[in-house]
N, C-alpha and C. Protein backbone atom coordinates (compact mmCIF):
# COMPACT_ATOMS: atom_id res chain seq x y z
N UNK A 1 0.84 -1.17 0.00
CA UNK A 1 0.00 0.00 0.00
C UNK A 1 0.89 1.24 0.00
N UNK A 2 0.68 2.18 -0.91
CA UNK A 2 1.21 3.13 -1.06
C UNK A 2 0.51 4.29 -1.26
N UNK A 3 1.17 6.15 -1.13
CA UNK A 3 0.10 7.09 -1.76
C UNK A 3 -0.22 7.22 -3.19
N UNK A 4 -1.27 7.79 -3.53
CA UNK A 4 -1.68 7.92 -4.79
C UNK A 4 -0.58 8.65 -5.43
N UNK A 5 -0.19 8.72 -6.74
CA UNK A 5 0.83 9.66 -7.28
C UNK A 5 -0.02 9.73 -8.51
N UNK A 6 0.32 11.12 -8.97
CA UNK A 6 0.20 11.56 -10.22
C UNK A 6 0.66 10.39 -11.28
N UNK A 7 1.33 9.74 -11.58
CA UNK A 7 1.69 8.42 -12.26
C UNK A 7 0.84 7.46 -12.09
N UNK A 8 0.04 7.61 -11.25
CA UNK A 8 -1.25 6.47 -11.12
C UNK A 8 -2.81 6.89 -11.95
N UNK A 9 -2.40 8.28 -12.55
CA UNK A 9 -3.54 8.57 -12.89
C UNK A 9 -4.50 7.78 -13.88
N UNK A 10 -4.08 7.42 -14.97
CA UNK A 10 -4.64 6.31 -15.49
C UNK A 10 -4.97 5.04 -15.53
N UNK A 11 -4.12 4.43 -14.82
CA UNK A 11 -4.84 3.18 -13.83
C UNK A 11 -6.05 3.51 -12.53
N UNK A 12 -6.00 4.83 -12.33
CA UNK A 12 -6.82 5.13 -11.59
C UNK A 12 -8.49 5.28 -12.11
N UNK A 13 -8.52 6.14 -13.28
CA UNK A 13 -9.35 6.17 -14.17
C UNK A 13 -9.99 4.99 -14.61
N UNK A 14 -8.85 4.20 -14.86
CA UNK A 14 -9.31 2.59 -15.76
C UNK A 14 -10.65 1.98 -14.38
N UNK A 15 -9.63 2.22 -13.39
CA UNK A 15 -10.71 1.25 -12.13
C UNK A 15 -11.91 1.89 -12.02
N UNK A 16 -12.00 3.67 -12.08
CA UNK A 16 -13.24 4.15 -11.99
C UNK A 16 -14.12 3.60 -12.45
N UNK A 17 -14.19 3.63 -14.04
CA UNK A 17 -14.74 2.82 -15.02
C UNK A 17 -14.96 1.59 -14.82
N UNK A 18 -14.41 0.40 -14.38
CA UNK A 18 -14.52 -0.43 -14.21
C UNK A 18 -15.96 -0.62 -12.94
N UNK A 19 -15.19 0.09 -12.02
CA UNK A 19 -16.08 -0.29 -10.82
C UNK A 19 -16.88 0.72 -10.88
N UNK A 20 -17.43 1.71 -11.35
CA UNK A 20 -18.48 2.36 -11.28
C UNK A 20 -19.37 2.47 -12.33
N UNK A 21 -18.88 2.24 -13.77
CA UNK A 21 -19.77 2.56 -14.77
C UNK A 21 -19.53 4.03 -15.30
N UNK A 22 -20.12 4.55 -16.71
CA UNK A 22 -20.08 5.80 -17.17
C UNK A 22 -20.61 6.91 -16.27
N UNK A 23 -21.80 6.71 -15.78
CA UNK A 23 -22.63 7.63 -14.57
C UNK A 23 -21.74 7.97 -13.69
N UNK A 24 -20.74 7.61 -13.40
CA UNK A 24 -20.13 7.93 -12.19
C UNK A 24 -18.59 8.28 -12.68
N UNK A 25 -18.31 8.37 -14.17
CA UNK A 25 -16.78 8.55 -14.37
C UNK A 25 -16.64 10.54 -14.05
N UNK A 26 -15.31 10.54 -13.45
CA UNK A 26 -15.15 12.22 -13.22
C UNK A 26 -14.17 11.94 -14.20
N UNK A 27 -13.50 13.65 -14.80
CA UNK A 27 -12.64 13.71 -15.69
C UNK A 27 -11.41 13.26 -15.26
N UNK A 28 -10.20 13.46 -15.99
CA UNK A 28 -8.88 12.97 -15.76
C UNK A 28 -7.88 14.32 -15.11
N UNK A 29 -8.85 15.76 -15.88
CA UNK A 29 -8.19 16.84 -15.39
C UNK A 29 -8.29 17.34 -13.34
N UNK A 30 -9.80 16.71 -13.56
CA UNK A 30 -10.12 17.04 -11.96
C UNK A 30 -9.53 15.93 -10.79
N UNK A 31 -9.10 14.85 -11.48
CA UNK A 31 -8.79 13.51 -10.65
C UNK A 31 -7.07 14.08 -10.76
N UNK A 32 -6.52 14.73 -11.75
CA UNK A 32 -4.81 15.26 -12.07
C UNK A 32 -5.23 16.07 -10.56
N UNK A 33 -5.51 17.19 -10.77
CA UNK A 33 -5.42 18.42 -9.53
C UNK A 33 -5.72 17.93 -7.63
N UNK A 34 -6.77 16.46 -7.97
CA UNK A 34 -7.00 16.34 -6.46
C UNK A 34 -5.53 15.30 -6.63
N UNK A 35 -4.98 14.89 -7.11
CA UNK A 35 -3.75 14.00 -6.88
C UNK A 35 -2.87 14.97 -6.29
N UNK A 36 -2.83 16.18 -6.45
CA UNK A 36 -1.76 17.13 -6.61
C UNK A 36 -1.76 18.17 -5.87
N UNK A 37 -2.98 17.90 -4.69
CA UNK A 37 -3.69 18.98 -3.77
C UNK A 37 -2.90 18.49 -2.71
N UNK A 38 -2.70 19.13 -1.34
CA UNK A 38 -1.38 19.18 -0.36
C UNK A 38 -2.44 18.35 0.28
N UNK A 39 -3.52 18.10 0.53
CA UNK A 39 -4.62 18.03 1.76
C UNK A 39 -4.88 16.83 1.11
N UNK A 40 -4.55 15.96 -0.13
CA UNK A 40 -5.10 14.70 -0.31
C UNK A 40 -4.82 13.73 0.32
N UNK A 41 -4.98 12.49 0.72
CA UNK A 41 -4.30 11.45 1.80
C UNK A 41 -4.44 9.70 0.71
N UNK A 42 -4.84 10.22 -0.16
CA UNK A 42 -5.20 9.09 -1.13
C UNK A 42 -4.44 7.92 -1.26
N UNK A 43 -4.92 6.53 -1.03
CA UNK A 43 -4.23 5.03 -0.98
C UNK A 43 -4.65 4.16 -1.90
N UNK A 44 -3.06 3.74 -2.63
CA UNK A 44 -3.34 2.73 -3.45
C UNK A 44 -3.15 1.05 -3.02
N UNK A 45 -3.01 -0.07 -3.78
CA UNK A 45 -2.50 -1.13 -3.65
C UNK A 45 -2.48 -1.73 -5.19
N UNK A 46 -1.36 -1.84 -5.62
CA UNK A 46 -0.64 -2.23 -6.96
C UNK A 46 -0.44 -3.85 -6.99
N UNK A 47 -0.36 -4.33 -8.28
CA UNK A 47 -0.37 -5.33 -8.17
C UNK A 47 0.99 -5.78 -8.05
N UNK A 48 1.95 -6.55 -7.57
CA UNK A 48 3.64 -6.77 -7.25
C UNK A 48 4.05 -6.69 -8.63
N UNK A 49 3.66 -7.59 -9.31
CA UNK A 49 3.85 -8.28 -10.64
C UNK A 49 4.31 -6.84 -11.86
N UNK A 50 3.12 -6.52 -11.50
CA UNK A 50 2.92 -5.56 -13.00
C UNK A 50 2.78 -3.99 -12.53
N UNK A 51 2.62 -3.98 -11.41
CA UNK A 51 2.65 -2.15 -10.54
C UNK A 51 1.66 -2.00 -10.94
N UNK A 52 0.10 -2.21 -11.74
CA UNK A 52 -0.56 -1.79 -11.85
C UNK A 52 -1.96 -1.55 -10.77
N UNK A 53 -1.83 0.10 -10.58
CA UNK A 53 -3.46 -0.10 -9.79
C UNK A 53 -4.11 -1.19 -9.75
N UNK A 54 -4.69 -1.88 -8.50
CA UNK A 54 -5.85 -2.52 -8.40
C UNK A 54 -6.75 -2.14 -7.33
N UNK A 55 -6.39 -1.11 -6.30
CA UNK A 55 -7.51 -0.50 -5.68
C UNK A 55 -7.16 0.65 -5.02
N UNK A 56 -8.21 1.59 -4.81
CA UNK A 56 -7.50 2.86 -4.24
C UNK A 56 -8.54 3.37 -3.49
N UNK A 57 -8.30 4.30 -2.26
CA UNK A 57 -9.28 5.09 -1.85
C UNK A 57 -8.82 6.46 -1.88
N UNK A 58 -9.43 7.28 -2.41
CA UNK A 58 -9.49 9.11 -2.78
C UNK A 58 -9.97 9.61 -1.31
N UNK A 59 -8.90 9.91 -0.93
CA UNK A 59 -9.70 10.58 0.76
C UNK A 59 -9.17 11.82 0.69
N UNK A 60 -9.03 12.48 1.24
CA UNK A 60 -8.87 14.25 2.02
C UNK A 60 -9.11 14.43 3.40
N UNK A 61 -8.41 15.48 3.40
CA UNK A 61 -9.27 16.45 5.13
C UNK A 61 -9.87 17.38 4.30
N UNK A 62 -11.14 17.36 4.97
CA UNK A 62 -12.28 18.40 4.42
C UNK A 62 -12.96 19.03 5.56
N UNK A 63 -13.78 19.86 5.44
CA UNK A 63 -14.84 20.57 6.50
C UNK A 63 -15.94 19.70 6.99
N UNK A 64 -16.12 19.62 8.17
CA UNK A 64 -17.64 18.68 8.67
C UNK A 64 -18.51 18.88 7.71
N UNK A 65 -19.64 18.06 7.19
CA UNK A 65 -20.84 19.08 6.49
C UNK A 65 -20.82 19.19 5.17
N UNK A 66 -19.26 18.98 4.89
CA UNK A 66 -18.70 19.60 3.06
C UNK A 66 -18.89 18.40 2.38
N UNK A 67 -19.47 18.36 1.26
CA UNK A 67 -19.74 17.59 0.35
C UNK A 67 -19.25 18.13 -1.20
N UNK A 68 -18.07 17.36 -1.25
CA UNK A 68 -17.71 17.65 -2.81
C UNK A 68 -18.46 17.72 -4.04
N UNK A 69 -18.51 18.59 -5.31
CA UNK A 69 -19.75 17.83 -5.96
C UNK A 69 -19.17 17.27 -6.76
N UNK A 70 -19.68 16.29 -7.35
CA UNK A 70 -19.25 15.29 -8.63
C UNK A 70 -18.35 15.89 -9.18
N UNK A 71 -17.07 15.50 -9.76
CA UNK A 71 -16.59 16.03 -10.00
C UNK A 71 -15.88 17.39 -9.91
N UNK A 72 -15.85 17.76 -8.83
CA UNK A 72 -15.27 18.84 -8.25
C UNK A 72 -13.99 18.51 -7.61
N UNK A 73 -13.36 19.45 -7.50
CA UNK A 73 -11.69 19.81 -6.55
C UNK A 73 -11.76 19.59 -5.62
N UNK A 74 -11.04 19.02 -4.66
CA UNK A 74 -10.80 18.74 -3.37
C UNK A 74 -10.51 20.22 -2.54
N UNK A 75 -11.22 20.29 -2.31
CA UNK A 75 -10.98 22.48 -1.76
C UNK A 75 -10.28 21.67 -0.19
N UNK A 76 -9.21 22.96 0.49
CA UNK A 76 -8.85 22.46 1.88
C UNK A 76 -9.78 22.80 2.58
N UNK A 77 -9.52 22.19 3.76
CA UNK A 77 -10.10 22.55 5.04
C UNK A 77 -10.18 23.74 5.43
N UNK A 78 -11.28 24.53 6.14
CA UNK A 78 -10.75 25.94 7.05
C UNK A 78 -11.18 25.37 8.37
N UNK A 79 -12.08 24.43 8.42
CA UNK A 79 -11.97 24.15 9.92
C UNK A 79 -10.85 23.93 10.75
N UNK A 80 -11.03 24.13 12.18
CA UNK A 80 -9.66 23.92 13.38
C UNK A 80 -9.66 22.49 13.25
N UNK A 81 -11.15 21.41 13.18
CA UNK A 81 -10.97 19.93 13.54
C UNK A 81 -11.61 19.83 12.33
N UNK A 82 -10.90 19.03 11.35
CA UNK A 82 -11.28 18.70 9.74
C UNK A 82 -11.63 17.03 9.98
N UNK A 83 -12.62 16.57 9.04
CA UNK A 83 -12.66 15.13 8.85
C UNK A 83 -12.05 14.81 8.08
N UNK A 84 -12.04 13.24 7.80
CA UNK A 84 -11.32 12.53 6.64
C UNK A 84 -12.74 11.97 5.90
N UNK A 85 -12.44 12.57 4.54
CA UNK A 85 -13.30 12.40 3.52
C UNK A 85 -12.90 11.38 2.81
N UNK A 86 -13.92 10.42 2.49
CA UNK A 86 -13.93 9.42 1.49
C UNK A 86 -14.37 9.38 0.33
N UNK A 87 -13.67 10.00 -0.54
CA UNK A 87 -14.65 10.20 -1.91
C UNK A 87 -15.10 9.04 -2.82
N UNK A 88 -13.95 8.32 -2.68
CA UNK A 88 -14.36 7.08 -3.39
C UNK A 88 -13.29 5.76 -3.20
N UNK A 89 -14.10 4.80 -2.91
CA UNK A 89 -12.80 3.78 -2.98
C UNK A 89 -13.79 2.74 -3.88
N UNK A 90 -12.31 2.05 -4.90
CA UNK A 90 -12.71 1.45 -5.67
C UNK A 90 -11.30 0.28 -5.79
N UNK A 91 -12.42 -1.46 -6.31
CA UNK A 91 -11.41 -2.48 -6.27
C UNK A 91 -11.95 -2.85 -7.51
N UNK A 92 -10.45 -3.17 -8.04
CA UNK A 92 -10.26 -4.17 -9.62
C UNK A 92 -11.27 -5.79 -9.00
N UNK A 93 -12.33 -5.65 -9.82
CA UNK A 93 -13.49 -6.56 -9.94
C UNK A 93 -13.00 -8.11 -9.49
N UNK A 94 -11.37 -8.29 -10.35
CA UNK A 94 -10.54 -9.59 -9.98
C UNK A 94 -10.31 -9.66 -8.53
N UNK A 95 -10.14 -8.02 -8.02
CA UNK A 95 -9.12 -8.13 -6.70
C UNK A 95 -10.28 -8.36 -5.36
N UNK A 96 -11.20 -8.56 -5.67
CA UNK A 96 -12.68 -8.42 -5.00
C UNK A 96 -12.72 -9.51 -4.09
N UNK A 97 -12.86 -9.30 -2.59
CA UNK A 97 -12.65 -10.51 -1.84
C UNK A 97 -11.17 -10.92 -1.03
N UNK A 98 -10.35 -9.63 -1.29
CA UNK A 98 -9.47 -10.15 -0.89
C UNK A 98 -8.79 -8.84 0.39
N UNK A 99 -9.96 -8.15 0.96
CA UNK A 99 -9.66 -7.48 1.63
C UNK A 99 -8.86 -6.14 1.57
N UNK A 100 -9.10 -6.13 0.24
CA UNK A 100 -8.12 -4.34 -0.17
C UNK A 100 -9.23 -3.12 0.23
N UNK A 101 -10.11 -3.14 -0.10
CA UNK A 101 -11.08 -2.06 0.55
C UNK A 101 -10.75 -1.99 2.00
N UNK A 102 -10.99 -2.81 2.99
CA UNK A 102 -10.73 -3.20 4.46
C UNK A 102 -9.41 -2.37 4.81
N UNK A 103 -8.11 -3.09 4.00
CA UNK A 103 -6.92 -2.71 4.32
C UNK A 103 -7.21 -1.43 4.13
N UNK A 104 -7.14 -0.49 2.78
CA UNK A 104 -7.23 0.79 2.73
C UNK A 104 -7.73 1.44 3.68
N UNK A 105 -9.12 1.76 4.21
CA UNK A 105 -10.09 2.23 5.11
C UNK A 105 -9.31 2.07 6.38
N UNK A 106 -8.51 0.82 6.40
CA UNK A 106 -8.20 0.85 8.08
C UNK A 106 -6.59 1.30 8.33
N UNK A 107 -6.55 1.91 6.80
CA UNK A 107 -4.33 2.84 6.84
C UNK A 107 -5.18 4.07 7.09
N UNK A 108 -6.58 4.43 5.83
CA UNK A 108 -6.66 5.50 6.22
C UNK A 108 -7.10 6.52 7.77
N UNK A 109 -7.89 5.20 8.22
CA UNK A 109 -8.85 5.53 9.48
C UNK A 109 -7.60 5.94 10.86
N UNK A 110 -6.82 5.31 10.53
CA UNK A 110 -5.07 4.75 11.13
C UNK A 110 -4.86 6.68 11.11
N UNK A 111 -4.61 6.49 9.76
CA UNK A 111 -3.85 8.02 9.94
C UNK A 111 -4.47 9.20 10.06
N UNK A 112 -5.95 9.10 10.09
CA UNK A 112 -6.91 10.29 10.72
C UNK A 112 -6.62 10.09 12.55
N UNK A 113 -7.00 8.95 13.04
CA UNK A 113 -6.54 9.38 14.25
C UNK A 113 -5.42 9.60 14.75
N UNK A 114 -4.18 8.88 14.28
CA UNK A 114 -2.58 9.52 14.64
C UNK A 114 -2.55 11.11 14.50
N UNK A 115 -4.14 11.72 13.70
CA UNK A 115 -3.89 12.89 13.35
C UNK A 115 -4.77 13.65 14.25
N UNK A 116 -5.56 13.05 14.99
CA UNK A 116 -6.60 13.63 15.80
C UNK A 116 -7.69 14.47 15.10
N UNK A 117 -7.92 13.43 13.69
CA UNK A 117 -9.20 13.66 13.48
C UNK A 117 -10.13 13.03 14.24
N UNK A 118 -10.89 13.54 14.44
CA UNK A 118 -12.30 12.23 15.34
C UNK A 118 -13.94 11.93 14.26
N UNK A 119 -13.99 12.34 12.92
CA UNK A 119 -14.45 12.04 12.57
C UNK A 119 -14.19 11.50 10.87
N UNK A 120 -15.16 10.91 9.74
CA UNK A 120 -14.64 10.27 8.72
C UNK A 120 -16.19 10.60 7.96
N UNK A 121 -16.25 10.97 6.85
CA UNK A 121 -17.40 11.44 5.76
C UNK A 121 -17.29 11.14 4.67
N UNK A 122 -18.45 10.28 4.24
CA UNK A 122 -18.23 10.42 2.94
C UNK A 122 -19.47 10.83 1.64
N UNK A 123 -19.85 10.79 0.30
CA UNK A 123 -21.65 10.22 -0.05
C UNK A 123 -21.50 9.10 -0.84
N UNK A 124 -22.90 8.23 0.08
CA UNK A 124 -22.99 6.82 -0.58
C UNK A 124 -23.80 6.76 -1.28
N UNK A 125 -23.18 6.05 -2.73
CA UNK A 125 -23.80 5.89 -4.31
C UNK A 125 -24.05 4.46 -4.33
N UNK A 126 -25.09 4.73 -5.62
CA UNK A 126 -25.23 2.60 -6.18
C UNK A 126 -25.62 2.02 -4.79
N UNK A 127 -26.73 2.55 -4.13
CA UNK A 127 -26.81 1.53 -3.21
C UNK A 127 -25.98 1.14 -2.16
N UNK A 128 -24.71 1.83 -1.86
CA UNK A 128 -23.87 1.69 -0.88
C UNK A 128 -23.83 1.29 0.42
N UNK A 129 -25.36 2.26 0.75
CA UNK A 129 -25.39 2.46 2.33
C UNK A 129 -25.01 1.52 3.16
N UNK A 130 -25.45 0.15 3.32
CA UNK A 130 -25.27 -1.04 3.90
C UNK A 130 -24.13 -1.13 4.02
N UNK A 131 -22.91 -1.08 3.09
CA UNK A 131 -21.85 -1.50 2.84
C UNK A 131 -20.98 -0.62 4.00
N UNK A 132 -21.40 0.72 3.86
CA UNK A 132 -20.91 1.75 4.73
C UNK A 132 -21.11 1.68 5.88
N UNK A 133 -22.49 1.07 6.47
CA UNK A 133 -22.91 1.47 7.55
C UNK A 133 -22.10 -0.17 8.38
N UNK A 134 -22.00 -0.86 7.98
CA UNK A 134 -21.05 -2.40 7.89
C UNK A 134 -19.73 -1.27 8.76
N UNK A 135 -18.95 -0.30 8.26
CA UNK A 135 -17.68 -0.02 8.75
C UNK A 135 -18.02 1.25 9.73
N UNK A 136 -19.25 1.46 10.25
CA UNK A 136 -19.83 2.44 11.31
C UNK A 136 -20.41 3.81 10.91
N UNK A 137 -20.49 3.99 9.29
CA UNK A 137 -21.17 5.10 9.05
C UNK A 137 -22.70 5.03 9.37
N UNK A 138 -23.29 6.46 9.54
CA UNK A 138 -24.47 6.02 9.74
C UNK A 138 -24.80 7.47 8.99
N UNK A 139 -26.49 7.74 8.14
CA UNK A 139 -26.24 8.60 7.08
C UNK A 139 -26.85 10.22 7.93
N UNK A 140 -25.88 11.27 7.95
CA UNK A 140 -26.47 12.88 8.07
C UNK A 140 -27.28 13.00 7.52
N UNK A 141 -28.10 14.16 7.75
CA UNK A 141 -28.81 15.06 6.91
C UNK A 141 -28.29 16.39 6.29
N UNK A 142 -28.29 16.92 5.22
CA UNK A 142 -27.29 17.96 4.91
C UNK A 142 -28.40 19.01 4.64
N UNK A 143 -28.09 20.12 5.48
CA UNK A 143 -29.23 20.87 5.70
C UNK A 143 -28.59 22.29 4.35
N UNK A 144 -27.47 22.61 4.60
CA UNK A 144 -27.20 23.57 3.45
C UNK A 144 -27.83 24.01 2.62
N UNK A 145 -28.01 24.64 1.65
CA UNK A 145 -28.58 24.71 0.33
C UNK A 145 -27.13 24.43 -0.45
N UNK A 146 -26.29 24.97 -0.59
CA UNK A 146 -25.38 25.08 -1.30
C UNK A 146 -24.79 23.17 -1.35
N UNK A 147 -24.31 22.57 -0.04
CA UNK A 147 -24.15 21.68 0.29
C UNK A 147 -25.27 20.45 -0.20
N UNK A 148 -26.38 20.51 -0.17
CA UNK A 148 -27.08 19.83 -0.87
C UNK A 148 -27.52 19.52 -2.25
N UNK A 149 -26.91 20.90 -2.62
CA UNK A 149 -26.77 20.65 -4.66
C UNK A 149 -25.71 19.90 -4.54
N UNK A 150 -24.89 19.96 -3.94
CA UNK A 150 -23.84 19.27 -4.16
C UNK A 150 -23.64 17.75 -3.45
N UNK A 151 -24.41 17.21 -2.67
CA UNK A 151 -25.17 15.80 -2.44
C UNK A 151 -25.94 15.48 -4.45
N UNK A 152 -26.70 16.69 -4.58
CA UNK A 152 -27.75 16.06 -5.33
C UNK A 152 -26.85 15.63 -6.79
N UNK A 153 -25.49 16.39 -6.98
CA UNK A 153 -25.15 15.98 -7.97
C UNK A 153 -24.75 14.38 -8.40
N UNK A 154 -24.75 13.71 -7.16
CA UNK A 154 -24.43 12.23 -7.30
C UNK A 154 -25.77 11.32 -7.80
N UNK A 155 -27.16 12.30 -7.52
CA UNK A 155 -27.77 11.75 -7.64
C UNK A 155 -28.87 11.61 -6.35
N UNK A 156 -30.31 11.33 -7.17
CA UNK A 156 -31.38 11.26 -5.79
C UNK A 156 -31.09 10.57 -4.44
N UNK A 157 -30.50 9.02 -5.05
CA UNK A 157 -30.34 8.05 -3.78
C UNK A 157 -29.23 8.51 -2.93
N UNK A 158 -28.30 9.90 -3.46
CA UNK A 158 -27.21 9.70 -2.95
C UNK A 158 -27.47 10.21 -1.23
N UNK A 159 -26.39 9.60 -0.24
CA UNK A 159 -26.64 9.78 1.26
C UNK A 159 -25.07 10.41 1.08
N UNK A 160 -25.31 11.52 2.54
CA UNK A 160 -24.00 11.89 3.25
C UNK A 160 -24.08 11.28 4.23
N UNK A 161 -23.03 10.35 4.92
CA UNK A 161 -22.61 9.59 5.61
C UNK A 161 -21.40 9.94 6.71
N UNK A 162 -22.05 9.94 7.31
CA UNK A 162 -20.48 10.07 9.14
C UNK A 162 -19.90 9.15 9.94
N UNK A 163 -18.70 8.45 10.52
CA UNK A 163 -18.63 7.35 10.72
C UNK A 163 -17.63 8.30 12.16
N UNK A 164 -17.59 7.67 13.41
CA UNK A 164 -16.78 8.57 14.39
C UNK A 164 -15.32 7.59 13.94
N UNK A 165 -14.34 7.96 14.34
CA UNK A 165 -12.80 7.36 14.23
C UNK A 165 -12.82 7.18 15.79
């Protein structure tokens, strides 16, 4: 397990696609800039063989409350106590079952509290919720206006989700 690098960008992409479908692909320019943002915390796991991506999670420190929209920039924190945002974690369909989601979630969860974050956010798509609420999220309400266009861009079903560290 290693951090995301700008050199991963297209294996990164490939998995989007893979594991999410067209509905859910973001561009390559906005996935370049959050690679390249100081505040990203993003984890891969490569395959030994061939170095190629096979799963990653896109996290950040973000603001309580803040909900990225689809495709949007990873903006920093201004809060004093920032969460760790989960924007997306995704596993090569082969690599499925073998505990790389788990591992990731629990380097990242690892290094929010060494950091004295105390909380973890993310929004759950495709039916997620279960899956999330499995690792202690349980779903907010996002009262914002501004903040809730930006829930809605994922979509009706989409939930904002809080999990304590």
């Amino acid at each position: 397990m290693r951090s995301l690098l700008p050199d991963d960008l297209n294996d990164l992409l490939d998995l989007q696609a893979r594991c999410f479908g067209e509905d859910f692909l973001e561009s390559a320019e906005v996935y370049a800039r959050r690679l390249a943002s100081d505040h990203q915390q993003s984890l891969g796991i490569a395959c030994e063989r061939t170095r190629a991506l096979r799963a990653y999670a896109a996290a950040y420190w973000s603001d309580p409350g803040k909900v990225t929209p689809f495709d949007g920039d990873f903006l920093p924190p201004r809060a004093h106590q920032p969460v760790l945002y989960l924007h997306d974690v995704s596993v090569a369909p082969e690599w499925s079952g073998r505990g790389a989601a788990g591992a990731l979630l629990g380097a990242l969860f690892q290094r929010a509290r060494a950091r004295g974050v105390r909380q973890a956010a993310l929004v759950s798509v495709q039916g997620s919720q279960a899956y999330w609420a499995r690792h202690g999220f349980t779903r907010r309400a996002v009262t914002d206006p501004q903040q809730q266009r930006h829930l809605l861009s994922y979509g009706e079903a989409a939930a904002y989700m809080v999990a304590p560290l």
